[in-house]
ModelCIF file with pLDDT and N, C-alpha, C, O atoms, coordinates in Angstrom:
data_MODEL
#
_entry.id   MODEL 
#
_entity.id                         1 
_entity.type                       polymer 
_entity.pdbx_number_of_molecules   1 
#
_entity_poly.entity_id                      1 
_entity_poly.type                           'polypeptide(L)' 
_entity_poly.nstd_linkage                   no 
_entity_poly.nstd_monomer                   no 
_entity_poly.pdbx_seq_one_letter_code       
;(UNK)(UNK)(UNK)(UNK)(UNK)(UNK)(UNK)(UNK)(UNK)(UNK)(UNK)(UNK)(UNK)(UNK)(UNK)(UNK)
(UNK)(UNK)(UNK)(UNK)(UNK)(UNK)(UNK)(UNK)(UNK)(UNK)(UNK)(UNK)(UNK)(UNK)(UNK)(UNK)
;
_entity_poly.pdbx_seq_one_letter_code_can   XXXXXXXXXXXXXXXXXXXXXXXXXXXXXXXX 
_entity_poly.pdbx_strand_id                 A 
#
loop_
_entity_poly_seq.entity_id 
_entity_poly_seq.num 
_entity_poly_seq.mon_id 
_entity_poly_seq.hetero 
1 1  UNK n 
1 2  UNK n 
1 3  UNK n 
1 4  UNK n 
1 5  UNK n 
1 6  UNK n 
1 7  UNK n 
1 8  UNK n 
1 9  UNK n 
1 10 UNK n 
1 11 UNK n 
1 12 UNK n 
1 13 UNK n 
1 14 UNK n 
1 15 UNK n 
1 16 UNK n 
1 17 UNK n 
1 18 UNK n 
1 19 UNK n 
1 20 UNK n 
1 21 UNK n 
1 22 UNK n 
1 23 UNK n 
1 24 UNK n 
1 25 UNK n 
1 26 UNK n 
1 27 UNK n 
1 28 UNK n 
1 29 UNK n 
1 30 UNK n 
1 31 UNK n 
1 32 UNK n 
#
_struct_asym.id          A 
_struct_asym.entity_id   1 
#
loop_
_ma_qa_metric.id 
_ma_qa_metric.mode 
_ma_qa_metric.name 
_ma_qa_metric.software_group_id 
_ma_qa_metric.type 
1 global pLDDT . pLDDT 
2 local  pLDDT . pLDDT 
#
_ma_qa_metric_global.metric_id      1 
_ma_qa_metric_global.metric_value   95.62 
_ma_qa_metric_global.model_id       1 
_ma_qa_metric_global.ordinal_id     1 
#
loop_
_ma_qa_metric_local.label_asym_id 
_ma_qa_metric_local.label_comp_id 
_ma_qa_metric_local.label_seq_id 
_ma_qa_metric_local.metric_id 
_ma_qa_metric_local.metric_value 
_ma_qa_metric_local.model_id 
_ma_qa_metric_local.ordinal_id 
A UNK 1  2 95.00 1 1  
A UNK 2  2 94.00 1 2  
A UNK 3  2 91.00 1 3  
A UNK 4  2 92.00 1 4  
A UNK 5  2 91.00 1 5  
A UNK 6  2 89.00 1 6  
A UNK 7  2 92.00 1 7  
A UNK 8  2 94.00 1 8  
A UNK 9  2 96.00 1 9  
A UNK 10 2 97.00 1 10 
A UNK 11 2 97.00 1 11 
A UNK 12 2 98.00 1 12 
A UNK 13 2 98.00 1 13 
A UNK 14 2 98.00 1 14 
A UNK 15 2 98.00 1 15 
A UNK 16 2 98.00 1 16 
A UNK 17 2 98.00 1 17 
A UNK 18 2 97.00 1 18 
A UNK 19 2 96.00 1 19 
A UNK 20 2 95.00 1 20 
A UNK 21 2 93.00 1 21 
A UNK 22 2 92.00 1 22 
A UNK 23 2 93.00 1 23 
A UNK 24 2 96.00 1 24 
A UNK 25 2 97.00 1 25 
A UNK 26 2 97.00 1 26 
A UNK 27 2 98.00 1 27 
A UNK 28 2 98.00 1 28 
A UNK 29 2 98.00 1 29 
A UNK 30 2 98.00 1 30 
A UNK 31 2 98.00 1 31 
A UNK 32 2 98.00 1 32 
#
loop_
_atom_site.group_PDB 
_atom_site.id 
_atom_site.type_symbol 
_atom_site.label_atom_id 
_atom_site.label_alt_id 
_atom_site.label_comp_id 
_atom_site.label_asym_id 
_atom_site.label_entity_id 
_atom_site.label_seq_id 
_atom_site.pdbx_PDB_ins_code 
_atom_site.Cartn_x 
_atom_site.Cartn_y 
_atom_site.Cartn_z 
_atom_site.occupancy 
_atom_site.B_iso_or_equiv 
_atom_site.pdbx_formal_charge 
_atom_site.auth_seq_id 
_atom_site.auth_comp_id 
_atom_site.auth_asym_id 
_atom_site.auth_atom_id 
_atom_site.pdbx_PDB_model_num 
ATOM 1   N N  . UNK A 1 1  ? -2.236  -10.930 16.985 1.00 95.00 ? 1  UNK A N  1 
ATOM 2   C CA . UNK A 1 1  ? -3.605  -11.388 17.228 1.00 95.00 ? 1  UNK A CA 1 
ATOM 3   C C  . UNK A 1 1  ? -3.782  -12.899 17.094 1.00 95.00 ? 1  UNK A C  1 
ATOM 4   O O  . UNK A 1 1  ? -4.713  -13.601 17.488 1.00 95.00 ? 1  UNK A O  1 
ATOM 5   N N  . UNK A 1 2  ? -2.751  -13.205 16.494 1.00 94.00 ? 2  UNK A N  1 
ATOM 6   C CA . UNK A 1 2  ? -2.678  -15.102 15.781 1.00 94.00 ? 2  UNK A CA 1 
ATOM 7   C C  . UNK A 1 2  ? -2.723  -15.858 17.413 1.00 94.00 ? 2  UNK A C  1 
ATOM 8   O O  . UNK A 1 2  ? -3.051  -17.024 17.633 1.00 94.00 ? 2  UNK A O  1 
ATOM 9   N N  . UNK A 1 3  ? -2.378  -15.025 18.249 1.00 91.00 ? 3  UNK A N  1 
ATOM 10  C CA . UNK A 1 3  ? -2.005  -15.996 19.518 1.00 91.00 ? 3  UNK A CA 1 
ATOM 11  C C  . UNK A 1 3  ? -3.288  -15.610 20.435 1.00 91.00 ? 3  UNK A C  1 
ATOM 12  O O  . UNK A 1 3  ? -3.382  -16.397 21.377 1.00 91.00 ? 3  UNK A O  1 
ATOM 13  N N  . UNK A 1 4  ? -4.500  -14.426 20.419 1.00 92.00 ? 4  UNK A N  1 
ATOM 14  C CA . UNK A 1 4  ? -5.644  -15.280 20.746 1.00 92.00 ? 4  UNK A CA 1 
ATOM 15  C C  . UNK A 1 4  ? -6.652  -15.470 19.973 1.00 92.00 ? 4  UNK A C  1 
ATOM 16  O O  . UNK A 1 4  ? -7.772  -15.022 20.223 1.00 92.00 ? 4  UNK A O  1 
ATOM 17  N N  . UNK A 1 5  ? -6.338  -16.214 18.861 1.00 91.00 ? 5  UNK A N  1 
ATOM 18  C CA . UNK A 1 5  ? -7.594  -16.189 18.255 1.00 91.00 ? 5  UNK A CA 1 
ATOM 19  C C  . UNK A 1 5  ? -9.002  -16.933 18.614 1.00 91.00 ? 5  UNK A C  1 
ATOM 20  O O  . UNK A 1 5  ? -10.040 -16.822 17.961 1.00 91.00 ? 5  UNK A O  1 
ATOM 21  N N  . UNK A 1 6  ? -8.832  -17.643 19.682 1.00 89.00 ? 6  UNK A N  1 
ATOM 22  C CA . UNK A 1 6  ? -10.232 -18.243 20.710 1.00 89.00 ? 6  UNK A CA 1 
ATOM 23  C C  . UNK A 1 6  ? -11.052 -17.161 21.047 1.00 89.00 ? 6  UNK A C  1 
ATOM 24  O O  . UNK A 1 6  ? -12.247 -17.185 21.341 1.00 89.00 ? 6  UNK A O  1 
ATOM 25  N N  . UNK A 1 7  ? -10.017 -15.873 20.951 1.00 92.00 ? 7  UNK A N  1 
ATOM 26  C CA . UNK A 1 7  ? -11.276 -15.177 21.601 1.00 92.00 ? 7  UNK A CA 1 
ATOM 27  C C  . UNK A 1 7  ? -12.077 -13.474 20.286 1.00 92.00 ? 7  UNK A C  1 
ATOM 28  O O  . UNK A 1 7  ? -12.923 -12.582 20.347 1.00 92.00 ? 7  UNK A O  1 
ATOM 29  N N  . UNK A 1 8  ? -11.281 -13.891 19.552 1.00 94.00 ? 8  UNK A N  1 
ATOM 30  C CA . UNK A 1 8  ? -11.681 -12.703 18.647 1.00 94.00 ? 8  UNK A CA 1 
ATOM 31  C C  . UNK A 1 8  ? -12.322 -12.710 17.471 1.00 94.00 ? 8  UNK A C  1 
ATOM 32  O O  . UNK A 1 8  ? -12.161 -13.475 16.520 1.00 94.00 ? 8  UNK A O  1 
ATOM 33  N N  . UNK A 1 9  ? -13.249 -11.575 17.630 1.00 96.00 ? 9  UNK A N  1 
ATOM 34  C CA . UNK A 1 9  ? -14.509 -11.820 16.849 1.00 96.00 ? 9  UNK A CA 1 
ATOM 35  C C  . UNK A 1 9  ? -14.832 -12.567 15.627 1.00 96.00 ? 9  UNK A C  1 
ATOM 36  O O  . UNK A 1 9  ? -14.003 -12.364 14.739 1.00 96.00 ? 9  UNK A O  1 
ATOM 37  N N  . UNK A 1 10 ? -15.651 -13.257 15.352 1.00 97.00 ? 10 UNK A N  1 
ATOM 38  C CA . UNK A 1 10 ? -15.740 -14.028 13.884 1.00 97.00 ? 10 UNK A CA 1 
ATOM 39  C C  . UNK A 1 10 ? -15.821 -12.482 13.378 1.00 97.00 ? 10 UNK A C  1 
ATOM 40  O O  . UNK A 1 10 ? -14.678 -12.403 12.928 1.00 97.00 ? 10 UNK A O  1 
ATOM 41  N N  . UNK A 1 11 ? -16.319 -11.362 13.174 1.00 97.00 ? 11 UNK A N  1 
ATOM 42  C CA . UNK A 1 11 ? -15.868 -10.138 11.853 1.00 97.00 ? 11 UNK A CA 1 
ATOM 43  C C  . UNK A 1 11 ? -14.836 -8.959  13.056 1.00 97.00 ? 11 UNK A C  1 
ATOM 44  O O  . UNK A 1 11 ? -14.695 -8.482  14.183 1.00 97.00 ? 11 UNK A O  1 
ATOM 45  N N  . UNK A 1 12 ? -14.362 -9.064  11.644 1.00 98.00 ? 12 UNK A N  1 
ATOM 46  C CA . UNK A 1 12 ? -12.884 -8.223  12.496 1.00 98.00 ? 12 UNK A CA 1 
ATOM 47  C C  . UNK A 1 12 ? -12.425 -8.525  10.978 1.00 98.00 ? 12 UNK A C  1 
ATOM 48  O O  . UNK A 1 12 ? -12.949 -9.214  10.102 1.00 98.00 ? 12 UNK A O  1 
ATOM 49  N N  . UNK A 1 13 ? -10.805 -7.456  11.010 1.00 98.00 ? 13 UNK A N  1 
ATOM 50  C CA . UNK A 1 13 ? -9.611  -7.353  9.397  1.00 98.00 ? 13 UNK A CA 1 
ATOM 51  C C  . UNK A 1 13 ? -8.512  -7.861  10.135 1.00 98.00 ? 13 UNK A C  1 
ATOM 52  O O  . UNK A 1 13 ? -8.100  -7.525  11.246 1.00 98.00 ? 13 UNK A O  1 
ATOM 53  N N  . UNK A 1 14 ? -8.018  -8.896  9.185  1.00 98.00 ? 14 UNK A N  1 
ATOM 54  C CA . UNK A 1 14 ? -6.937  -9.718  9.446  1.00 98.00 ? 14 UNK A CA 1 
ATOM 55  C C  . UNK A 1 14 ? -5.781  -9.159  8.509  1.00 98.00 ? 14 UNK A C  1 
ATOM 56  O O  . UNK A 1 14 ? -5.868  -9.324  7.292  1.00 98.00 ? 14 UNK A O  1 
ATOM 57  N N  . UNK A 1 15 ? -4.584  -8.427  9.137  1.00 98.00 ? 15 UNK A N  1 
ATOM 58  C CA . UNK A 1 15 ? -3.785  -8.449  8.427  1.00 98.00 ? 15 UNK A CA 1 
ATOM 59  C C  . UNK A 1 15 ? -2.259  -8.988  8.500  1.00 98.00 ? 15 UNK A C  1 
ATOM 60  O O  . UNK A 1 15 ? -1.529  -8.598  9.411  1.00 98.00 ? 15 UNK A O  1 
ATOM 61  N N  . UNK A 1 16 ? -1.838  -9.813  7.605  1.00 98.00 ? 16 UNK A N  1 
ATOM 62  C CA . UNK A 1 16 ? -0.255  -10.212 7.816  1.00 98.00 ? 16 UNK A CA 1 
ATOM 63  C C  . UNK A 1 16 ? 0.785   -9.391  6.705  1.00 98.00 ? 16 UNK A C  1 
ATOM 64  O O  . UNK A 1 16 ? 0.868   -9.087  5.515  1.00 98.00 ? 16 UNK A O  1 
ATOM 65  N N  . UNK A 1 17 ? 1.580   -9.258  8.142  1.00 98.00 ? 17 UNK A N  1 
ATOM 66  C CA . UNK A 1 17 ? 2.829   -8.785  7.483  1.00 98.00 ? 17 UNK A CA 1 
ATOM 67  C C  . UNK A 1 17 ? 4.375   -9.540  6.887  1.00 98.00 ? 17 UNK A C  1 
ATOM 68  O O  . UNK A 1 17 ? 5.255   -9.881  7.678  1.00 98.00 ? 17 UNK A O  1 
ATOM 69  N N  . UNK A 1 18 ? 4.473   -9.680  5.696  1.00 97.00 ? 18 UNK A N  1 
ATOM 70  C CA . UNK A 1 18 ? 5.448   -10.131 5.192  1.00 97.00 ? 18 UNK A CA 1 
ATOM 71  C C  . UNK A 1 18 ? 6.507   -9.501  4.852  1.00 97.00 ? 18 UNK A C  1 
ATOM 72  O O  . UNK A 1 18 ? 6.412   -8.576  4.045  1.00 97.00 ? 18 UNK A O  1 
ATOM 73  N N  . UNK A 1 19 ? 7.805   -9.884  5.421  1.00 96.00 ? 19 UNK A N  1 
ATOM 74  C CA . UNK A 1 19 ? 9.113   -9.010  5.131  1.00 96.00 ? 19 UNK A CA 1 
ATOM 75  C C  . UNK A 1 19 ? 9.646   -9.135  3.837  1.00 96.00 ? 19 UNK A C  1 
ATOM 76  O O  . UNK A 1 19 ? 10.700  -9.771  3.870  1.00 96.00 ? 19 UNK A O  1 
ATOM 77  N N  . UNK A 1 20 ? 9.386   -8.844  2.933  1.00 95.00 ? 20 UNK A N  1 
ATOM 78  C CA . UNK A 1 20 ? 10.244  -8.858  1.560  1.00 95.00 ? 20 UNK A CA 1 
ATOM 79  C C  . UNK A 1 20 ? 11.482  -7.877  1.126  1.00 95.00 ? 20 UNK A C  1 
ATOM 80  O O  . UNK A 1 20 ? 11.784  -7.622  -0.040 1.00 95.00 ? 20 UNK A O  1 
ATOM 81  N N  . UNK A 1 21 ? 11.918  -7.544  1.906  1.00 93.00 ? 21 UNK A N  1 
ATOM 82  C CA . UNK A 1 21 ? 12.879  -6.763  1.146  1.00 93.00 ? 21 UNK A CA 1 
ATOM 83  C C  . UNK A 1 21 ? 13.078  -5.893  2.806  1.00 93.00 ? 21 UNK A C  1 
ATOM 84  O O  . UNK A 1 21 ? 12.390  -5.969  3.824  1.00 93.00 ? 21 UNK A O  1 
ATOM 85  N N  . UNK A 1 22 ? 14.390  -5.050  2.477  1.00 92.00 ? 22 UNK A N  1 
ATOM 86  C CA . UNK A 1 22 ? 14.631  -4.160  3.634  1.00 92.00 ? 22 UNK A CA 1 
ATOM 87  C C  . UNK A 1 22 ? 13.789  -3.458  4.218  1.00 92.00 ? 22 UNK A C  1 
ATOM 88  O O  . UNK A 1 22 ? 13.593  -3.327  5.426  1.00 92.00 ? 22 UNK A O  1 
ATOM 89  N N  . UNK A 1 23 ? 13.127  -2.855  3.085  1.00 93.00 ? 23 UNK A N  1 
ATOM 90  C CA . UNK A 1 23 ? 11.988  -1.754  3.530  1.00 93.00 ? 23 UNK A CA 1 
ATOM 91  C C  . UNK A 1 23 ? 10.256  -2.030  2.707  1.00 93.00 ? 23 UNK A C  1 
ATOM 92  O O  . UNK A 1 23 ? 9.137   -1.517  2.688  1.00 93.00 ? 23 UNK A O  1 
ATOM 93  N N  . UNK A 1 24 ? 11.014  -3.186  2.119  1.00 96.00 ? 24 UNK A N  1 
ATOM 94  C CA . UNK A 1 24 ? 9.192   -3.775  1.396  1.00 96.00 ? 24 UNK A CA 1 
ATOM 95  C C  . UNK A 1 24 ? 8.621   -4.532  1.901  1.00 96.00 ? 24 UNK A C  1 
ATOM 96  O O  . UNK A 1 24 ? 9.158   -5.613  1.655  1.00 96.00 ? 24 UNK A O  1 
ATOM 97  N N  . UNK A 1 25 ? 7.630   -4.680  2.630  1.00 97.00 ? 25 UNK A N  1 
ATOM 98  C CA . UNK A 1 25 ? 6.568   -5.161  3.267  1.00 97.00 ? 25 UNK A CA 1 
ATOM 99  C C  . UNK A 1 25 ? 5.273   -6.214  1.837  1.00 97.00 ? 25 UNK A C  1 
ATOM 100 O O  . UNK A 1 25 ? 4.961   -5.445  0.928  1.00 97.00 ? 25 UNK A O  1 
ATOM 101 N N  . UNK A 1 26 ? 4.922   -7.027  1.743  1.00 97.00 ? 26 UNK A N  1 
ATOM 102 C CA . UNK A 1 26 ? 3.513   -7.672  1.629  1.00 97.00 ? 26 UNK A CA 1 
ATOM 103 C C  . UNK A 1 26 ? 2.621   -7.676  2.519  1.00 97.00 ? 26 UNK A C  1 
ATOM 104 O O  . UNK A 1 26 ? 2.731   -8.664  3.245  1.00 97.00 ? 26 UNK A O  1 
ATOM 105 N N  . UNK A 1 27 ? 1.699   -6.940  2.811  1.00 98.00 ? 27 UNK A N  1 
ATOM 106 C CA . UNK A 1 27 ? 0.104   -6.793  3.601  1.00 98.00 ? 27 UNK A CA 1 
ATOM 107 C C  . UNK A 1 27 ? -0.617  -7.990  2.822  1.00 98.00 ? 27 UNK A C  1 
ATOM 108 O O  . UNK A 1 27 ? -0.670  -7.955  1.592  1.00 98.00 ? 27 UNK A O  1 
ATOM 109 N N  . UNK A 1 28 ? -1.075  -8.865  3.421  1.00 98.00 ? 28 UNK A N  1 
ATOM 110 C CA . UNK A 1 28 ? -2.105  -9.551  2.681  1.00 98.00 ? 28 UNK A CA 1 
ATOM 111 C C  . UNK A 1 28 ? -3.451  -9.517  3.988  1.00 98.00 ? 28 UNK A C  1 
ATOM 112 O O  . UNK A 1 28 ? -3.432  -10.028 5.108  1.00 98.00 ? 28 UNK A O  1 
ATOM 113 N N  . UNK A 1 29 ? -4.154  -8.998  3.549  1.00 98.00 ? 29 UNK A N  1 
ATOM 114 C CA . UNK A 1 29 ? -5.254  -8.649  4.027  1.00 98.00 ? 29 UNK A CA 1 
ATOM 115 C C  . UNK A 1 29 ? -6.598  -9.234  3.753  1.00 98.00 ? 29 UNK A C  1 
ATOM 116 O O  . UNK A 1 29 ? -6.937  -9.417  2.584  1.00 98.00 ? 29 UNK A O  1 
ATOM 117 N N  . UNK A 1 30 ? -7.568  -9.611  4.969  1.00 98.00 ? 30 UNK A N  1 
ATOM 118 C CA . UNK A 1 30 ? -8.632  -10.623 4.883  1.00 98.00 ? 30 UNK A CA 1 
ATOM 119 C C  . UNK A 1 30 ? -9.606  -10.357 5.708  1.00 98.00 ? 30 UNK A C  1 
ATOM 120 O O  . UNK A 1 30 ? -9.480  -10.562 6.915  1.00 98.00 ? 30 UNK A O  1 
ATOM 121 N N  . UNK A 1 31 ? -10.876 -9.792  5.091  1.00 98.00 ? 31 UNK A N  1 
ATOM 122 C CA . UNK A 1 31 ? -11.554 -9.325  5.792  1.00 98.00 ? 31 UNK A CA 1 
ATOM 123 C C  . UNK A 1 31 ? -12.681 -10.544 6.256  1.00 98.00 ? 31 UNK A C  1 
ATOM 124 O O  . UNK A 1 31 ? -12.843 -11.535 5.544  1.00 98.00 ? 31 UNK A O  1 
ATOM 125 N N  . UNK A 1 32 ? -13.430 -10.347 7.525  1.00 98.00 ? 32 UNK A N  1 
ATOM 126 C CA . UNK A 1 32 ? -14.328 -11.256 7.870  1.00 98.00 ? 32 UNK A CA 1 
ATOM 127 C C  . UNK A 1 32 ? -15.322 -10.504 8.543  1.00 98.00 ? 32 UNK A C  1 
ATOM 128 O O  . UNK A 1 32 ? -16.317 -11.067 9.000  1.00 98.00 ? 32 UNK A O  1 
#
């Protein structure tokens, strides 16, 4: 979604995914 963000809504859930580990993920999540 990072690549259109010109066009998407000011409220909408932002979430990124971080690879930590083989199978462990970080969600950091941001709601607007």
């Amino acid at each position: 979604a990072d690549t259109i963000k010109n066009i998407l809504p000011e409220e909408r859930l932002d979430i990124k995914f971080k690879v930590v580990g083989e199978n462990k993920r970080v969600l950091v999540i941001t709601p607007h």
